[in-house]
N, C-alpha and C. Protein backbone atom coordinates (compact mmCIF):
# COMPACT_ATOMS: atom_id res chain seq x y z
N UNK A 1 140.18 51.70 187.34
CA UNK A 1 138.81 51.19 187.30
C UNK A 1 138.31 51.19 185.86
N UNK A 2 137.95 49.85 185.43
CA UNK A 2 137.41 50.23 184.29
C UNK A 2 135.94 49.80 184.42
N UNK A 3 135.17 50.11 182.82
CA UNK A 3 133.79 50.71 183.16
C UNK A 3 133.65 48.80 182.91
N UNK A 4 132.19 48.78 182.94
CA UNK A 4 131.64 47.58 182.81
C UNK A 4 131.35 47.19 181.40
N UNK A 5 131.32 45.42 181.03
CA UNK A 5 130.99 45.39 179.76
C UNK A 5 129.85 44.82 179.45
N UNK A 6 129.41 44.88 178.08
CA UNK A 6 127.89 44.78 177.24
C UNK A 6 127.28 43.15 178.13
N UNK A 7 128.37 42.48 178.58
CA UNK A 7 127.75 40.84 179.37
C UNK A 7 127.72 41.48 180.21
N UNK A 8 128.02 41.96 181.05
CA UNK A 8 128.65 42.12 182.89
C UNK A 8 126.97 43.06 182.53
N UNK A 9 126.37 44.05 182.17
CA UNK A 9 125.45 44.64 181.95
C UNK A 9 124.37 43.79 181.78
N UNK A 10 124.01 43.05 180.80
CA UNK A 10 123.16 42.42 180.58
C UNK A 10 123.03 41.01 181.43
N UNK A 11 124.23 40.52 182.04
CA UNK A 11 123.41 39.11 183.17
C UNK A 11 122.95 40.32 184.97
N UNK A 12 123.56 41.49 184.80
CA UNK A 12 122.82 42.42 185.97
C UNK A 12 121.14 42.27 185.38
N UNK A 13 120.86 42.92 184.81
CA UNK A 13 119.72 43.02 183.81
C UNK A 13 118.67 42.13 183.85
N UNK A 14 119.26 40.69 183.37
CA UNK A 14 118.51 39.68 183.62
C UNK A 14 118.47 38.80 185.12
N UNK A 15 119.25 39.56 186.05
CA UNK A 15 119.35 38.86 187.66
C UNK A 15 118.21 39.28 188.19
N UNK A 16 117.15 38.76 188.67
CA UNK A 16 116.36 38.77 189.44
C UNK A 16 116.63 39.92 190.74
N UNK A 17 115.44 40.72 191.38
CA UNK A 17 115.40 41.16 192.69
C UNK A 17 115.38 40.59 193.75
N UNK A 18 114.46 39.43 193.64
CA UNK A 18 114.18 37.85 194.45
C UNK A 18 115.44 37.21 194.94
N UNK A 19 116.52 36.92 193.66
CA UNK A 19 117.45 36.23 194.02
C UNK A 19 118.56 36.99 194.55
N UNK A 20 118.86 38.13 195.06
CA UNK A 20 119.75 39.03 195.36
C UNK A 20 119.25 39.60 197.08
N UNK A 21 117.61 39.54 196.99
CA UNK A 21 117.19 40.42 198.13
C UNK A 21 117.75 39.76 199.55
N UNK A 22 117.90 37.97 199.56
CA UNK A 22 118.14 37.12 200.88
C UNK A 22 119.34 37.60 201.34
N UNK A 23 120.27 37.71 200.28
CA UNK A 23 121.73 38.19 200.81
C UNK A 23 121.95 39.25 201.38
N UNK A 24 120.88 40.31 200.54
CA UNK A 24 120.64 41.85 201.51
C UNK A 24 120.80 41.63 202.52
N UNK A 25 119.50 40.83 203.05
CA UNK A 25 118.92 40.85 204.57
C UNK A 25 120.32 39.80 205.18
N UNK A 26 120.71 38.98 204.94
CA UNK A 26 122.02 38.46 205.19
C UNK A 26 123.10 39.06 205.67
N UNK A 27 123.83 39.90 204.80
CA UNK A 27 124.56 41.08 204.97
C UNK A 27 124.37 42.26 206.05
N UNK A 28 123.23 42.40 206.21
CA UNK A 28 122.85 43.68 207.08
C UNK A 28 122.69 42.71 208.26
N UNK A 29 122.09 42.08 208.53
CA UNK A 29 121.62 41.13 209.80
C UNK A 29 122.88 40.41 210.57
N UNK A 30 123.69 40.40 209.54
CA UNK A 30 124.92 39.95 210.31
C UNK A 30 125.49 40.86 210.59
N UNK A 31 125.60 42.00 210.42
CA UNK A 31 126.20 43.30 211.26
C UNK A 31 125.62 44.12 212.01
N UNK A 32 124.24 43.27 212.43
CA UNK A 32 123.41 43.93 213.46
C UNK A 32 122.67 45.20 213.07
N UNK A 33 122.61 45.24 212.10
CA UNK A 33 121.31 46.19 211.30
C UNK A 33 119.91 45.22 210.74
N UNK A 34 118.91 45.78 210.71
CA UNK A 34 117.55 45.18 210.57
C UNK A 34 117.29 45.21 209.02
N UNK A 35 115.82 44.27 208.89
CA UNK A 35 115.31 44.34 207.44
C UNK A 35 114.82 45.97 207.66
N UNK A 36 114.12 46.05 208.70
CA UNK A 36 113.06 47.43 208.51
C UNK A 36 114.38 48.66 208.01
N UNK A 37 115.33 48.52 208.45
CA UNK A 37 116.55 49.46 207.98
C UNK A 37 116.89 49.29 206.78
N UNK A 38 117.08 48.01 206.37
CA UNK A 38 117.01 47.83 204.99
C UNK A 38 116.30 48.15 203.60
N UNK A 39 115.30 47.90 204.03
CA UNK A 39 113.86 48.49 203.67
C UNK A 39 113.57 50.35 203.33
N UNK A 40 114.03 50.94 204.32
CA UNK A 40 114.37 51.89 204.44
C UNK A 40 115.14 52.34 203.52
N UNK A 41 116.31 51.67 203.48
CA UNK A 41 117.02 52.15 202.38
C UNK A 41 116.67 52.43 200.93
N UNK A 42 115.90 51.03 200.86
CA UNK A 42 115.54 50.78 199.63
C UNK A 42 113.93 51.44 199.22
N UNK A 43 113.42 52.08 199.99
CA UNK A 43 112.32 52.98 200.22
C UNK A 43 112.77 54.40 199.66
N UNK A 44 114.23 54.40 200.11
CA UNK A 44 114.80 56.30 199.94
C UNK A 44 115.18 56.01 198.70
N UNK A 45 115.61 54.77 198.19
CA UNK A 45 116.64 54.72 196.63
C UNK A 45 115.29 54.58 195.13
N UNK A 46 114.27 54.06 195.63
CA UNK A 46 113.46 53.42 194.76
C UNK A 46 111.74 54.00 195.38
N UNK A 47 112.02 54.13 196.11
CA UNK A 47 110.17 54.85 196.39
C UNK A 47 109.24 53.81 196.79
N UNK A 48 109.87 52.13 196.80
CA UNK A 48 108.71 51.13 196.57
C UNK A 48 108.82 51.08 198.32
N UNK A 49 107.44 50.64 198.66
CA UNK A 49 107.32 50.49 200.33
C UNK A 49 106.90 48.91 200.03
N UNK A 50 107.02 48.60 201.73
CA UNK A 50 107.13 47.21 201.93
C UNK A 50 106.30 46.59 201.20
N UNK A 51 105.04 47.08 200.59
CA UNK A 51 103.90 46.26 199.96
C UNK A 51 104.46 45.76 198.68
N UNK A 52 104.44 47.38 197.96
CA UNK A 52 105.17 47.05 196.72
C UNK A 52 106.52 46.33 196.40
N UNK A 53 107.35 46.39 197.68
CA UNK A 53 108.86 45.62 197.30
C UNK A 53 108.45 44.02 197.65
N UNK A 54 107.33 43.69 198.55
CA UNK A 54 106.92 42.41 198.33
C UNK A 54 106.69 41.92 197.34
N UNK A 55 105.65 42.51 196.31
CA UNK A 55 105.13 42.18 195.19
C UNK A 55 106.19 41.93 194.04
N UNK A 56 107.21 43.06 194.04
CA UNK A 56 108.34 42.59 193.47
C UNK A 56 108.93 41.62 193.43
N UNK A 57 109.19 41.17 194.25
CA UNK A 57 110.11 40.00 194.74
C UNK A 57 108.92 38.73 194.62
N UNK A 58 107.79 38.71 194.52
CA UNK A 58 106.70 37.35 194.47
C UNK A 58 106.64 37.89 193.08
N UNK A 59 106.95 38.49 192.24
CA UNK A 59 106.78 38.38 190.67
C UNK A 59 108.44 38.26 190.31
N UNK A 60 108.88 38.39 191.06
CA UNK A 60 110.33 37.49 190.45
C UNK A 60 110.94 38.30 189.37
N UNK A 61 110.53 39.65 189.45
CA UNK A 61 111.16 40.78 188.00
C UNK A 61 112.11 41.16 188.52
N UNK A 62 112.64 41.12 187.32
CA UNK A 62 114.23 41.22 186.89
C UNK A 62 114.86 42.50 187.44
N UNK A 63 116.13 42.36 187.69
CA UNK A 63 116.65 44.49 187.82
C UNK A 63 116.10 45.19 186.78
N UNK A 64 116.23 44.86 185.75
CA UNK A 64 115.79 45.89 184.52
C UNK A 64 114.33 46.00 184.74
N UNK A 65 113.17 45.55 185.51
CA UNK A 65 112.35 45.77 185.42
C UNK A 65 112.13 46.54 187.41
N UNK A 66 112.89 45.98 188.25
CA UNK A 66 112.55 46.72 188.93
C UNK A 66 113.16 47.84 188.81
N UNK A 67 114.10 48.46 188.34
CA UNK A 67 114.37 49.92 188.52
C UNK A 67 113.98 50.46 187.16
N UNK A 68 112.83 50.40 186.36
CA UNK A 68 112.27 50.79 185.44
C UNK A 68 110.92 51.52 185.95
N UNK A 69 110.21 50.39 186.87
CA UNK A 69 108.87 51.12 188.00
C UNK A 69 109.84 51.93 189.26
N UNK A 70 110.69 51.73 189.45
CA UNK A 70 111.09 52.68 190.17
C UNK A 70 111.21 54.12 190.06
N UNK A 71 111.04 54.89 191.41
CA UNK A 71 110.92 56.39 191.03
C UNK A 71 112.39 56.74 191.95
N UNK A 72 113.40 57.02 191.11
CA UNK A 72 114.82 57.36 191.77
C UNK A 72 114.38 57.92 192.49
N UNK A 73 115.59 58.07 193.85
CA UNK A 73 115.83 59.28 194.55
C UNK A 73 116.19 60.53 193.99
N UNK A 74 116.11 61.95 193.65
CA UNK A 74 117.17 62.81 192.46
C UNK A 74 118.35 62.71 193.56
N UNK A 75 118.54 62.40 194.42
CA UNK A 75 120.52 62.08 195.47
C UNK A 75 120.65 61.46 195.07
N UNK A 76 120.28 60.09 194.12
CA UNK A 76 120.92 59.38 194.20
C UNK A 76 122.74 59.14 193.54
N UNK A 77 122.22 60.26 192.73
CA UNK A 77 123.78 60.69 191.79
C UNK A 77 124.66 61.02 193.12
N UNK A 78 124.39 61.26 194.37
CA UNK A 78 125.25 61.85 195.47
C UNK A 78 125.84 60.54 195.61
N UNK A 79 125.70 59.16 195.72
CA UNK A 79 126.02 57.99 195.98
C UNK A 79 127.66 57.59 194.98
N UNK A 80 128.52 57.53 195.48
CA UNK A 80 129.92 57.87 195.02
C UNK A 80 130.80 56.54 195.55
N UNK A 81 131.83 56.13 194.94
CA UNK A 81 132.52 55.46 195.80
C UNK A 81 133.04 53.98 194.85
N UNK A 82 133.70 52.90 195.37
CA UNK A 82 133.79 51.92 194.31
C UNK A 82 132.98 50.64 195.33
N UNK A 83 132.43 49.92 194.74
CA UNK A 83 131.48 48.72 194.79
C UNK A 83 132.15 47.46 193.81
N UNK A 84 131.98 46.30 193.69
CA UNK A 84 132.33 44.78 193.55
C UNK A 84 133.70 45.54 192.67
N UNK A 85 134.53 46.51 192.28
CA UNK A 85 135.53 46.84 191.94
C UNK A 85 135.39 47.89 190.93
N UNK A 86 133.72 48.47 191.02
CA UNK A 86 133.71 49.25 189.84
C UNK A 86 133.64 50.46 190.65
N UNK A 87 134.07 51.78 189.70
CA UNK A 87 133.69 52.93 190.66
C UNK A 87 132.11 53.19 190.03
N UNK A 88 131.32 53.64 190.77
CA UNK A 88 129.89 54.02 190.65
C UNK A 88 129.70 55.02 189.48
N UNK A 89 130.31 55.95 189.60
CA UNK A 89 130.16 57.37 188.89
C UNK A 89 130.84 56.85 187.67
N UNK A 90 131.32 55.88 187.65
CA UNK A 90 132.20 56.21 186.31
C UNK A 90 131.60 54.96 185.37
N UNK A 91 130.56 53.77 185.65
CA UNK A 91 130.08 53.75 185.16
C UNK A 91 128.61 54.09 184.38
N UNK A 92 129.04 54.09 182.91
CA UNK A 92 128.06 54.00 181.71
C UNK A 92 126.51 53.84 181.77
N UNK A 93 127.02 52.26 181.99
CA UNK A 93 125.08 51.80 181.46
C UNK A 93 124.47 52.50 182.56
N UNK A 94 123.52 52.97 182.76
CA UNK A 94 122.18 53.67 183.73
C UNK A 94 121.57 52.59 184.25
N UNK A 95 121.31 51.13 184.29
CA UNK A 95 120.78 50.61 184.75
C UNK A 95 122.00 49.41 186.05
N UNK A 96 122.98 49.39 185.02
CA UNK A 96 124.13 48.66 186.35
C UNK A 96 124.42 49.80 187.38
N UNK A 97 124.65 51.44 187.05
CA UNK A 97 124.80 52.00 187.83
C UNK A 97 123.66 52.07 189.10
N UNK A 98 122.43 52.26 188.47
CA UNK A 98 121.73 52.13 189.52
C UNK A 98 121.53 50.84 190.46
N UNK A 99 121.62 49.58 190.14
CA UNK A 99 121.96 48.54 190.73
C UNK A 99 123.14 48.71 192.09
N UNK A 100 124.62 48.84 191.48
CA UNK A 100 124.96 49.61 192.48
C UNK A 100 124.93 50.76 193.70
N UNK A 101 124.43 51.34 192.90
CA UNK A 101 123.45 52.58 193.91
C UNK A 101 123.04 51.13 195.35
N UNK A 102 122.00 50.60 194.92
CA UNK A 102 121.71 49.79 196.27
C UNK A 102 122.82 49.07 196.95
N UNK A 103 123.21 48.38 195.52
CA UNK A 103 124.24 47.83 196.71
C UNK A 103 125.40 48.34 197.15
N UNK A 104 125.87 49.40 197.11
CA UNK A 104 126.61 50.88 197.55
C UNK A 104 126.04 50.75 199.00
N UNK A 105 124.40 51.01 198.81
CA UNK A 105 123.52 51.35 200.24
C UNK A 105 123.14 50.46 201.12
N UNK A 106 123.18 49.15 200.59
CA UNK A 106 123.24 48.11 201.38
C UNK A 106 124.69 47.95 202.01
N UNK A 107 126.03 48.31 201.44
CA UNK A 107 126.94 48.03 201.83
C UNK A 107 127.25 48.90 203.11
N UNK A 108 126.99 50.35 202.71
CA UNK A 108 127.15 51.25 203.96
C UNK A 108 126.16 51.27 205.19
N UNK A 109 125.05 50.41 205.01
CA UNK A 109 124.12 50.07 206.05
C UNK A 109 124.83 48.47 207.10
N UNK A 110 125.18 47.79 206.62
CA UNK A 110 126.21 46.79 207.03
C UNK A 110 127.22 47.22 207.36
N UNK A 111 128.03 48.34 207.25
CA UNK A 111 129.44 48.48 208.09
C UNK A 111 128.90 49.61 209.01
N UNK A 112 127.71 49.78 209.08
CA UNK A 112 127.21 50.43 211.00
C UNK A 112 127.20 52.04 210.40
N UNK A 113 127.42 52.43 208.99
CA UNK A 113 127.06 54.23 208.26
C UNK A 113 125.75 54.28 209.37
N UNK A 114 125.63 55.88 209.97
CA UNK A 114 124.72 56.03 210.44
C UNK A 114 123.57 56.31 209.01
N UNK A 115 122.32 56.34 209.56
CA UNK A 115 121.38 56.09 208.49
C UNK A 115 121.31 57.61 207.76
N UNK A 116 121.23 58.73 208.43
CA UNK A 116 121.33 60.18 207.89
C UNK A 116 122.66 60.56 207.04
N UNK A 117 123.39 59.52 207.03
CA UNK A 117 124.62 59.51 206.32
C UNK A 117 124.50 59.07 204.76
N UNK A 118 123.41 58.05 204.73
CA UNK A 118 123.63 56.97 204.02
C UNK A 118 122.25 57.39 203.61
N UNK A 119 121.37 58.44 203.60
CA UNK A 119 120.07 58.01 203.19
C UNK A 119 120.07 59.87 202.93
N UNK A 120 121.21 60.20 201.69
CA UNK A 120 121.97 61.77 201.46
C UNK A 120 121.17 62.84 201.25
């Protein structure tokens, strides 16, 4: 596994929350898990509730800006494992890692993880 580089970092960075969130609900919905579960998740990883993750997503800010107002989980370092081919823990930048973090948690909410599993 190697770590990620200074591009692979910076087009995360500049990707939108907006343009990533449909596939969430995509992903989970096709394996028979809900938005409100989803939501959930992203409630335990980031602190924002449905109001605020609306507002996010209708201001169209970037990852680097939503996990900047975000208030981590302190588990979230418990979140382990490899994602699009990177291992989690072993990367660097603080802001792709946390990116993964969700989609780590979106991924284990789509293959049926019970939620007390997945929410550490």
């Amino acid at each position: 596994m190697s770590t990620t580089t200074p591009e692979h970092d910076k087009r995360i960075a500049e990707m939108t929350f907006a343009s990533v969130y449909p596939h969430y609900i995509t992903k989970v919905e096709k394996k028979g898990r809900t938005k409100a579960e989803l939501h959930q998740v992203i409630e335990w990883l980031t602190g924002f509730d449905e109001l605020k993750l609306q507002k996010l997503i209708t201001d169209k800010v970037t990852f680097k800006t939503f996990f900047e107002k975000a208030n981590l989980n302190p588990n979230a370092d418990l979140i382990k494992g490899v994602i699009c081919g990177y291992r989690i823990e072993a990367i660097e930048t603080q802001l792709t890692r946390e990116v993964r973090y969700l989609d780590k948690l979106v991924d284990e909410l789509a293959k049926g993880r019970k939620m007390e599993k997945i929410l550490r």
